[in-house]
Protein backbone atom coordinates (compact mmCIF):
# COMPACT_ATOMS: atom_id res chain seq x y z
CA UNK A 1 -23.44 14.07 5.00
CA UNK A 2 -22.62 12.46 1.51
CA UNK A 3 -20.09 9.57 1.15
CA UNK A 4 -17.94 12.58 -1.00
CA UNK A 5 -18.36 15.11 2.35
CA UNK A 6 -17.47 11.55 4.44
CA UNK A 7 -14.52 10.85 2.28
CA UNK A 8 -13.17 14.61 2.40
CA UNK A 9 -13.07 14.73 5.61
CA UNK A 10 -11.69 11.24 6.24
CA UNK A 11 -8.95 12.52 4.38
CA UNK A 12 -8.44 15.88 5.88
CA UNK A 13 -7.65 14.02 9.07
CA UNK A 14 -5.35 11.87 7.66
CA UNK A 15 -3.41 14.97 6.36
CA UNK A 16 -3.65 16.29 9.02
CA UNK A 17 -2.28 13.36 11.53
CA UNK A 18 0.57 13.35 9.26
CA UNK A 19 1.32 16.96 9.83
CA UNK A 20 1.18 16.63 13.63
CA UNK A 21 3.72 13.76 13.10
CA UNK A 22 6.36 15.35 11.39
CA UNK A 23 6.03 18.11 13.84
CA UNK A 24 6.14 15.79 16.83
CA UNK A 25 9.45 14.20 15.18
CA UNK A 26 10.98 17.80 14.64
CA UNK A 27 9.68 18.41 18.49
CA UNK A 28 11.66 15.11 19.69
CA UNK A 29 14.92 15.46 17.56
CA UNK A 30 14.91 18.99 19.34
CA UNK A 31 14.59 17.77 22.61
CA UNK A 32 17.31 15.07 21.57
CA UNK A 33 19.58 17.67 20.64
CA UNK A 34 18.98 19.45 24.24
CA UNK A 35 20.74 16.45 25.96
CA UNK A 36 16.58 14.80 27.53
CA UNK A 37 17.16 11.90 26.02
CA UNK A 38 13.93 10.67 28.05
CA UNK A 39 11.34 12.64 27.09
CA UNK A 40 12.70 12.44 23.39
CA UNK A 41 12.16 8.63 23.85
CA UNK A 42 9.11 9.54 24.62
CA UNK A 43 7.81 11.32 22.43
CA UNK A 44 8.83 8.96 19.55
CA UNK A 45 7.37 6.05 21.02
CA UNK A 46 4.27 7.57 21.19
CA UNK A 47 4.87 8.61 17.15
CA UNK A 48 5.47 4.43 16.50
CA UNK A 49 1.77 4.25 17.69
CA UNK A 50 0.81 6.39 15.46
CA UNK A 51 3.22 4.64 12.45
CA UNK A 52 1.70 1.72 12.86
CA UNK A 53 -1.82 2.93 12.24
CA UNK A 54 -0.54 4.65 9.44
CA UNK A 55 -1.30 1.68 6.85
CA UNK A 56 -4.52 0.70 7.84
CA UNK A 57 -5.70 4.40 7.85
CA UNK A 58 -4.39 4.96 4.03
CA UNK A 59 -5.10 1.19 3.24
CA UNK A 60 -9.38 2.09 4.16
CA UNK A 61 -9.11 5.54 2.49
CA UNK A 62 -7.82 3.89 -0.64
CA UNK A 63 -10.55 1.32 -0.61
CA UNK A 64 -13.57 4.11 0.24
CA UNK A 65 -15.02 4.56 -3.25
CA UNK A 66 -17.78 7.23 -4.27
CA UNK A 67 -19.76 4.62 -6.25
CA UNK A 68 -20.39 2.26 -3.20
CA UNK A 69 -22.64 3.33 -0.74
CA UNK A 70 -21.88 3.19 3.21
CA UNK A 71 -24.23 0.77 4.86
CA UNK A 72 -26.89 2.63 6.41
CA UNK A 73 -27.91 2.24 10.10
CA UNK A 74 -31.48 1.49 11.46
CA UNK A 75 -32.54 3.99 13.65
């Protein structure tokens, strides 16, 4: 797999994590508005877990460049 393939996909996932986010917020606001306060709570305190990955995930995409190689592992 090339470091642009590696990259791609890195990102991807990140998109994609943010996706399942917002639709785990709309999820708990729902439940919120249903009167289960609980599982609401829940559910967004699994999402600040998440949050507070959030920079160092977009801090190490921003820093993966195309012109660097990865380190390569002895087999």
């Amino acid at each position: 797999m090339s470091d642009k393939d590696i990259q791609t996909l890195l990102t991807l996932i990140n998109h994609r994590q943010d996706r399942l986010a917002s639709a785990c917020k709309d999820i708990a606001d729902w439940i919120d508005s249903q009167g289960d306060l609980p599982a609401a709570g829940k559910i967004r305190e699994t999402l600040r877990a998440v949050e507070a990955d959030e920079v160092l995930v977009k801090r190490t995409l921003t820093t993966l460049s195309l012109d660097r190689p990865l380190p390569r592992f002895r087999h």
